[in-house]
PDB file of N, CA and C in Angstrom:
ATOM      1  N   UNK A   1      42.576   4.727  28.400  1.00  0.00           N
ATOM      2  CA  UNK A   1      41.585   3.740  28.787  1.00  0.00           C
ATOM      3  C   UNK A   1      40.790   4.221  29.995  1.00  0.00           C
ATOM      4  N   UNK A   2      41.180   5.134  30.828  1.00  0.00           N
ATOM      5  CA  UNK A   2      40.930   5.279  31.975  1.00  0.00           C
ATOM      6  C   UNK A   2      39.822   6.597  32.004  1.00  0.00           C
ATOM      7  N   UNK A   3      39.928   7.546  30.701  1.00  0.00           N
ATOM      8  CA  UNK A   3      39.436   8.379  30.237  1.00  0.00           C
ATOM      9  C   UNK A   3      37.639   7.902  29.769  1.00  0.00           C
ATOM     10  N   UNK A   4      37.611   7.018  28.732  1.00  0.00           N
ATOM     11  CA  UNK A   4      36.418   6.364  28.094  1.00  0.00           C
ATOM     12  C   UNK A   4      35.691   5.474  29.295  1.00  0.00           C
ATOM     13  N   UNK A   5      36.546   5.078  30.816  1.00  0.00           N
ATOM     14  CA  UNK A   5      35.543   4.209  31.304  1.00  0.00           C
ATOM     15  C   UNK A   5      35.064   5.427  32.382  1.00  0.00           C
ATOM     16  N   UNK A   6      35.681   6.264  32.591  1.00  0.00           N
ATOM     17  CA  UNK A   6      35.369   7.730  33.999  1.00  0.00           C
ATOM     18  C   UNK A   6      34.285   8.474  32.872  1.00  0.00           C
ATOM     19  N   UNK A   7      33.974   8.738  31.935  1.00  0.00           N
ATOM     20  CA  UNK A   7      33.095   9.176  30.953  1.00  0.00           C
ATOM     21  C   UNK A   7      31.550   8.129  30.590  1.00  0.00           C
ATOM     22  N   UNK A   8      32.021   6.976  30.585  1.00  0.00           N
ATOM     23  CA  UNK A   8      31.129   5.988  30.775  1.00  0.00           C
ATOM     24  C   UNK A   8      30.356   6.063  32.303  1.00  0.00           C
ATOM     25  N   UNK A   9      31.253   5.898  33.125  1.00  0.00           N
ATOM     26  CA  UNK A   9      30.794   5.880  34.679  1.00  0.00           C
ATOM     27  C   UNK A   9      29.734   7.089  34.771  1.00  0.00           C
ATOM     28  N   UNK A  10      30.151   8.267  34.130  1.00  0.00           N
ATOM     29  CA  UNK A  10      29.762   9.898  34.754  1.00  0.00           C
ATOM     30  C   UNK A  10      28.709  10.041  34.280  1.00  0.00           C
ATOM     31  N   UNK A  11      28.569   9.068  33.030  1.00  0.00           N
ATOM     32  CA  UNK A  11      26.920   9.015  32.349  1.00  0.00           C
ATOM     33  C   UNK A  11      26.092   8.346  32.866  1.00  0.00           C
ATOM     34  N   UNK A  12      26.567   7.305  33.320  1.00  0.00           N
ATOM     35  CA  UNK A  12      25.586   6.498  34.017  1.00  0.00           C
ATOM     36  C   UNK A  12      24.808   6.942  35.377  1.00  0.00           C
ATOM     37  N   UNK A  13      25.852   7.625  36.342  1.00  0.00           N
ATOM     38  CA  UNK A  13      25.577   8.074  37.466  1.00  0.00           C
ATOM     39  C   UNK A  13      24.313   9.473  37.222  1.00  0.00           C
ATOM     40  N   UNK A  14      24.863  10.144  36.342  1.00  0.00           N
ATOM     41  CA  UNK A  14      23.837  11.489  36.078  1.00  0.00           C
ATOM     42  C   UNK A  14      22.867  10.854  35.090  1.00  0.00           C
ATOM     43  N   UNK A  15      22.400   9.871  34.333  1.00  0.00           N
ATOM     44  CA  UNK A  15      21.332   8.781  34.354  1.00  0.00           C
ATOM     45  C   UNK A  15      20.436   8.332  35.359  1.00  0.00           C
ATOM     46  N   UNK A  16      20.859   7.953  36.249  1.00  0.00           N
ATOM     47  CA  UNK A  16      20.712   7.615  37.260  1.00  0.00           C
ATOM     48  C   UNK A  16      19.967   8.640  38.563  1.00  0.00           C
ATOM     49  N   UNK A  17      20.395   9.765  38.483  1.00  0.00           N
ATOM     50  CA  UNK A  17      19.736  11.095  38.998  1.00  0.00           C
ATOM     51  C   UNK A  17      18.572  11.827  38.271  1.00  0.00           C
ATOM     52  N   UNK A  18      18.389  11.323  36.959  1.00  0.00           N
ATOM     53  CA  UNK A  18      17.481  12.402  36.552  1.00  0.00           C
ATOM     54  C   UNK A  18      16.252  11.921  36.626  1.00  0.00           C
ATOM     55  N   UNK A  19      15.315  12.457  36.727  1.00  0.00           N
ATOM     56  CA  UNK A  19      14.144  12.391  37.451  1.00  0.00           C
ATOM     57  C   UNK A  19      13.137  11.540  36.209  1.00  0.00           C
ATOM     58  N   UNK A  20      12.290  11.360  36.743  1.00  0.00           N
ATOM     59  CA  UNK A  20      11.017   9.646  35.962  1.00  0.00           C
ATOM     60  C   UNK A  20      10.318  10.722  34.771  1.00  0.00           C
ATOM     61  N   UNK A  21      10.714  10.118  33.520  1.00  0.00           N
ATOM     62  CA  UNK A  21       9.683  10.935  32.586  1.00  0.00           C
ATOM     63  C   UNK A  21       8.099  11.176  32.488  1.00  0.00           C
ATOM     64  N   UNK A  22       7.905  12.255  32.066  1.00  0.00           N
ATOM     65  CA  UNK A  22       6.422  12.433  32.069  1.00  0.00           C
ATOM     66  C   UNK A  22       5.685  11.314  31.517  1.00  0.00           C
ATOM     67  N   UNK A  23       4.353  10.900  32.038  1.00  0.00           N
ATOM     68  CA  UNK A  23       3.539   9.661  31.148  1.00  0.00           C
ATOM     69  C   UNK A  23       3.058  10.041  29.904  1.00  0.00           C
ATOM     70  N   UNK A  24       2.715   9.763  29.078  1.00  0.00           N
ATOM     71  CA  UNK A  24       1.916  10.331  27.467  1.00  0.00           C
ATOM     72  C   UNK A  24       0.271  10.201  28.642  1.00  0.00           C
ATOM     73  N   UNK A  25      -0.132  11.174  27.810  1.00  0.00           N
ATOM     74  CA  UNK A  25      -1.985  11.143  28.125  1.00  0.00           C
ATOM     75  C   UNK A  25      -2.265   9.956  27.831  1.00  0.00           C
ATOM     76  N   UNK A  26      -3.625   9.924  27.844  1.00  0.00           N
ATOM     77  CA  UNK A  26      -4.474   8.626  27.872  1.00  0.00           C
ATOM     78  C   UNK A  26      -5.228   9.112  26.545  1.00  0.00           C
ATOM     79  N   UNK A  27      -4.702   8.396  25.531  1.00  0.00           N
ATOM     80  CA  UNK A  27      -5.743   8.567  24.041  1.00  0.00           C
ATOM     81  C   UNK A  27      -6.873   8.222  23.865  1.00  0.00           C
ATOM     82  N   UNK A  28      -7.074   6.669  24.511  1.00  0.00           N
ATOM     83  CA  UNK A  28      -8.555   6.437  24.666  1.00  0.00           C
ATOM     84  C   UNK A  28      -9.689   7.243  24.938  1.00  0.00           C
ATOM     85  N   UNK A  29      -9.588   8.130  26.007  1.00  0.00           N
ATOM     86  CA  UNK A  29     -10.387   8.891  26.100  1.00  0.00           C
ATOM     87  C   UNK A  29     -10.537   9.846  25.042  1.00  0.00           C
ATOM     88  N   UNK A  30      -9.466  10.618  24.543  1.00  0.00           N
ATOM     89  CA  UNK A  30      -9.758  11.627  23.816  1.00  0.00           C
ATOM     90  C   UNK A  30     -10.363  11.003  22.481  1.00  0.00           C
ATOM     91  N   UNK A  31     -10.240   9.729  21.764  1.00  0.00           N
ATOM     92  CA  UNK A  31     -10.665   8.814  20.618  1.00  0.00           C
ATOM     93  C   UNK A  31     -12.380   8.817  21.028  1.00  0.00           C
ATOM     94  N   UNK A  32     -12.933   8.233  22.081  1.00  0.00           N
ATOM     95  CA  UNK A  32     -13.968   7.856  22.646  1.00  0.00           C
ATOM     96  C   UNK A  32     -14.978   9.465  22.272  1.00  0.00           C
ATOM     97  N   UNK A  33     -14.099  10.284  22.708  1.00  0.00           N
ATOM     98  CA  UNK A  33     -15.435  11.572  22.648  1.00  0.00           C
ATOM     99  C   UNK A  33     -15.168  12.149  20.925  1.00  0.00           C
ATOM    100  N   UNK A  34     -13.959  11.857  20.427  1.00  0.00           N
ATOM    101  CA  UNK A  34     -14.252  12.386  18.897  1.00  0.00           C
ATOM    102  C   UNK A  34     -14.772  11.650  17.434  1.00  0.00           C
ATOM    103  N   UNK A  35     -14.787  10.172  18.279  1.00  0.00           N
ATOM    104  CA  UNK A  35     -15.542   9.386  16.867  1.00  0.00           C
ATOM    105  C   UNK A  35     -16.769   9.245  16.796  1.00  0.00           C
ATOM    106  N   UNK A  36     -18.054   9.392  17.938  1.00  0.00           N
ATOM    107  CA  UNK A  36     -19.539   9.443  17.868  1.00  0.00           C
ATOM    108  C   UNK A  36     -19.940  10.386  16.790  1.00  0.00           C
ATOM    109  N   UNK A  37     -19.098  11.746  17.365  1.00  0.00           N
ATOM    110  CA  UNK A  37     -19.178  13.132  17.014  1.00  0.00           C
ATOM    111  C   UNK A  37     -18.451  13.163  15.190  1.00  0.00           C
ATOM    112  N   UNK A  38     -17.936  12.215  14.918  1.00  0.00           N
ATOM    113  CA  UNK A  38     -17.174  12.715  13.899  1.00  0.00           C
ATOM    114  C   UNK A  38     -17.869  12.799  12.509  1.00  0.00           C
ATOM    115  N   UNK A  39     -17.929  13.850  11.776  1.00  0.00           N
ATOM    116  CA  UNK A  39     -18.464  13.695  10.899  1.00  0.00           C
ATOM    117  C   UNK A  39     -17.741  14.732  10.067  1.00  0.00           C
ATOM    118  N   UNK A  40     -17.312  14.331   8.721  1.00  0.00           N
ATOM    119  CA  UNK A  40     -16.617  15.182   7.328  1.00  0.00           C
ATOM    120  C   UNK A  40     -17.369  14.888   6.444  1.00  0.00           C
ATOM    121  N   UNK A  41     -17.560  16.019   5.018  1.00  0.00           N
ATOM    122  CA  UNK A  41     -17.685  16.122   4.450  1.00  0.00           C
ATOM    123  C   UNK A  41     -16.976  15.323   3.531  1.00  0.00           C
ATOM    124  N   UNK A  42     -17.367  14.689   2.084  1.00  0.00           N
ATOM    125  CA  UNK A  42     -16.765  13.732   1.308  1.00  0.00           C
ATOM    126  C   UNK A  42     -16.046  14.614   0.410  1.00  0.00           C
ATOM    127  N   UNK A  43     -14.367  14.126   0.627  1.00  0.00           N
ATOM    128  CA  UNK A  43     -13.867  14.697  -0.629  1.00  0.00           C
ATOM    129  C   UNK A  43     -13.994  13.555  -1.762  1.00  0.00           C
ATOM    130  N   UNK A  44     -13.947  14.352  -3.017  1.00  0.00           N
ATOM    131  CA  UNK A  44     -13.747  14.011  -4.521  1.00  0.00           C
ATOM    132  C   UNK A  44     -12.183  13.843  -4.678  1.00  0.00           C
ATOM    133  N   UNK A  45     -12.282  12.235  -5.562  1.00  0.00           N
ATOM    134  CA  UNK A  45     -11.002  12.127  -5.712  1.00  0.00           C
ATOM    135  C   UNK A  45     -10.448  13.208  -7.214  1.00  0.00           C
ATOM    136  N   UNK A  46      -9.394  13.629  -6.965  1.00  0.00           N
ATOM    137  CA  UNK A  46      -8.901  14.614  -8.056  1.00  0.00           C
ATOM    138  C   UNK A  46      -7.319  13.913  -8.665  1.00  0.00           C
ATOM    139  N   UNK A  47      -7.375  13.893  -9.985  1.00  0.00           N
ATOM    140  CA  UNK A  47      -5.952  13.422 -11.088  1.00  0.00           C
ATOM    141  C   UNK A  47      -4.976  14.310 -10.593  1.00  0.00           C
ATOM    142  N   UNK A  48      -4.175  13.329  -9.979  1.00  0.00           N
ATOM    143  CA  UNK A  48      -2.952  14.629 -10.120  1.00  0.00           C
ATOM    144  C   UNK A  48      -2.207  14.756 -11.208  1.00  0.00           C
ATOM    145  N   UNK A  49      -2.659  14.241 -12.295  1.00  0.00           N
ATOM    146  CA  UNK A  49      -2.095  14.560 -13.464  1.00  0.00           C
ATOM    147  C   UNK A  49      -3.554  14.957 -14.718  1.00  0.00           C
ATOM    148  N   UNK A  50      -3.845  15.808 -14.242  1.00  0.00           N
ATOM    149  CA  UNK A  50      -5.214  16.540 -14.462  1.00  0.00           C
ATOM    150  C   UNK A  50      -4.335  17.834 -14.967  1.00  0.00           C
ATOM    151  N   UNK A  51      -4.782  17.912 -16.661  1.00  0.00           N
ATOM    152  CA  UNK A  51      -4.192  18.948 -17.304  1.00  0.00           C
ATOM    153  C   UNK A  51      -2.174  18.464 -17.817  1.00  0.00           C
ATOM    154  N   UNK A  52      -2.386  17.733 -17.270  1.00  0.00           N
ATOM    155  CA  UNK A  52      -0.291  17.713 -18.417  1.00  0.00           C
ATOM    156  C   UNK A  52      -0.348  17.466 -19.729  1.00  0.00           C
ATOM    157  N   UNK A  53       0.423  18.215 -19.797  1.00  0.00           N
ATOM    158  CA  UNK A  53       0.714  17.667 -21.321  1.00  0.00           C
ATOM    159  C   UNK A  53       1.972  16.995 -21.550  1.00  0.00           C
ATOM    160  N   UNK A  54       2.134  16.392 -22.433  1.00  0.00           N
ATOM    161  CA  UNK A  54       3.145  15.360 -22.371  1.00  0.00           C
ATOM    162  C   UNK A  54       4.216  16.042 -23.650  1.00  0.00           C
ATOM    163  N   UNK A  55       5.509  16.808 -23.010  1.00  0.00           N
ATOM    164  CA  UNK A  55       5.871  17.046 -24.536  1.00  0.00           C
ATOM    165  C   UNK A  55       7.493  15.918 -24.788  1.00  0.00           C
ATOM    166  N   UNK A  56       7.480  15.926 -26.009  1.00  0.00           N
ATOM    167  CA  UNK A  56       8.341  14.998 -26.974  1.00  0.00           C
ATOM    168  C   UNK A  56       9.289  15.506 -27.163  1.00  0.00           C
ATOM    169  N   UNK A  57      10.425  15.025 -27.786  1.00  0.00           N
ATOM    170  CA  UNK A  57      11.435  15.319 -28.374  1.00  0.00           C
ATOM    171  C   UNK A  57      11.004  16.122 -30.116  1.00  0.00           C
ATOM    172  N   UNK A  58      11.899  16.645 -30.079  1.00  0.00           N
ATOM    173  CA  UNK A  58      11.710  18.364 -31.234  1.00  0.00           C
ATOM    174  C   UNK A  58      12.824  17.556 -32.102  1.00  0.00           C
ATOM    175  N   UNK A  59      12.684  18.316 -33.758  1.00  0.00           N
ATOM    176  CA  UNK A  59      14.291  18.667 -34.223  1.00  0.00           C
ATOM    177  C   UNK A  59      15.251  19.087 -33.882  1.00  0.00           C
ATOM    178  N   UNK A  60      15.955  19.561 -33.996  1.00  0.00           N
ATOM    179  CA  UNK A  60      17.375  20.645 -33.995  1.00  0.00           C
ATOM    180  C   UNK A  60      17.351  21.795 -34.682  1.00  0.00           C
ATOM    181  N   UNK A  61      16.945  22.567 -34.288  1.00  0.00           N
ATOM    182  CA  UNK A  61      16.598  23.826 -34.972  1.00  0.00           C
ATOM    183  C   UNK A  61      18.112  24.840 -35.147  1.00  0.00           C
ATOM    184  N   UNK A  62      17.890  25.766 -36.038  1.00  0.00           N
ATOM    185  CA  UNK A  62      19.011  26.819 -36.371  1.00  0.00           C
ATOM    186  C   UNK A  62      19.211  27.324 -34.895  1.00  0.00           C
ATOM    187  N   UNK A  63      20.570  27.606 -34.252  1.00  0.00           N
ATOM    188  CA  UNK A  63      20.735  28.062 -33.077  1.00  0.00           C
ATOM    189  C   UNK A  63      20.663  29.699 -33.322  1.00  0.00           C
ATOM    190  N   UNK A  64      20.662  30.367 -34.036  1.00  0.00           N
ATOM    191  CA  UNK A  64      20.578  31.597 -34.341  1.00  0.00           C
ATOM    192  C   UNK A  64      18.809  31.906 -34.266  1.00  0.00           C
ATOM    193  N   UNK A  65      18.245  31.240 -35.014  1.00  0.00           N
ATOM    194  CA  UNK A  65      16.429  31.299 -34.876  1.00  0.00           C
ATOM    195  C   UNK A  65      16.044  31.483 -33.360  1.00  0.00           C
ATOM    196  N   UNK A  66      16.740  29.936 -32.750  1.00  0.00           N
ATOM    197  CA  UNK A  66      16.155  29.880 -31.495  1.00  0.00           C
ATOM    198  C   UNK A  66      17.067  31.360 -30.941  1.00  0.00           C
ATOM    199  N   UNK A  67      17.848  31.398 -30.854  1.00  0.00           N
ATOM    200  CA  UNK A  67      18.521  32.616 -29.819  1.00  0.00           C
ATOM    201  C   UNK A  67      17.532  33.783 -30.225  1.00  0.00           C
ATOM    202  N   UNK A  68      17.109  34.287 -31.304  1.00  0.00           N
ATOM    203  CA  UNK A  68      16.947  35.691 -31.791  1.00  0.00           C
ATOM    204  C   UNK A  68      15.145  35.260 -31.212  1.00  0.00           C
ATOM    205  N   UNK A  69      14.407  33.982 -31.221  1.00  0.00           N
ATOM    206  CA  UNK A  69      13.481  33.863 -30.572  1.00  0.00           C
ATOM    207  C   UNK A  69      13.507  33.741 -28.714  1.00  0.00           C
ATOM    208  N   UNK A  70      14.404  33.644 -28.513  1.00  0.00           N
ATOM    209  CA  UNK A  70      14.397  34.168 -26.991  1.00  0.00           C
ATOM    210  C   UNK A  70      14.879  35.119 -26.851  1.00  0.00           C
ATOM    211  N   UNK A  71      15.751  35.980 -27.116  1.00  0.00           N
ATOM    212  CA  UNK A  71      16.044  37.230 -26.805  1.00  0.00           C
ATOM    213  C   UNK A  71      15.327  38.284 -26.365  1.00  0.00           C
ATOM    214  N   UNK A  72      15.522  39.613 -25.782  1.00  0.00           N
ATOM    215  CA  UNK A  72      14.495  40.364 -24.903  1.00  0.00           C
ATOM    216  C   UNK A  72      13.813  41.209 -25.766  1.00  0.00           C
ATOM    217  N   UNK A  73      14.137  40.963 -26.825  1.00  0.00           N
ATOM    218  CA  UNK A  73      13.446  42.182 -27.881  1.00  0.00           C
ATOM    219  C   UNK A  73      11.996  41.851 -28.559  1.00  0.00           C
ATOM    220  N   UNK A  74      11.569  40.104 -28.023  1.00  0.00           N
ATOM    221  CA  UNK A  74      10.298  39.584 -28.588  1.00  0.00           C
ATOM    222  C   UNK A  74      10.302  39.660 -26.906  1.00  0.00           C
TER     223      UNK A  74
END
């Protein structure tokens, strides 16, 4: 018990010492000088399913056909 509260304590104290975090910049400003200025080119919306093909379920073919059609010799 005496372990978890001297571990508790030792965090707090070196908490307690470490120095004030940096501020974040000021965004406003940097927003203010890039939206007068802003100007892009228009993208085109594009299908992302542009070109699939949709394939189906097959027969059951001879397993010997299909093997001798994948094999390295075709």
């Amino acid at each position: 018990m005496k372990i978890p509260a001297l571990l508790g304590a030792s965090a707090l104290a070196l908490a307690a010492c470490s120095s004030e975090p940096t501020p974040l910049p000021d965004s406003t400003a940097q927003l203010a000088t890039t939206l007068p200025s802003s100007s892009s080119s228009a993208v085109g919306y594009q299908n992302p399913f542009a070109g699939y093909q949709g394939y189906g379920p097959t027969e059951p073919a001879p397993w010997r056909a299909v093997n001798d059609a994948q094999s390295e010799a075709n």
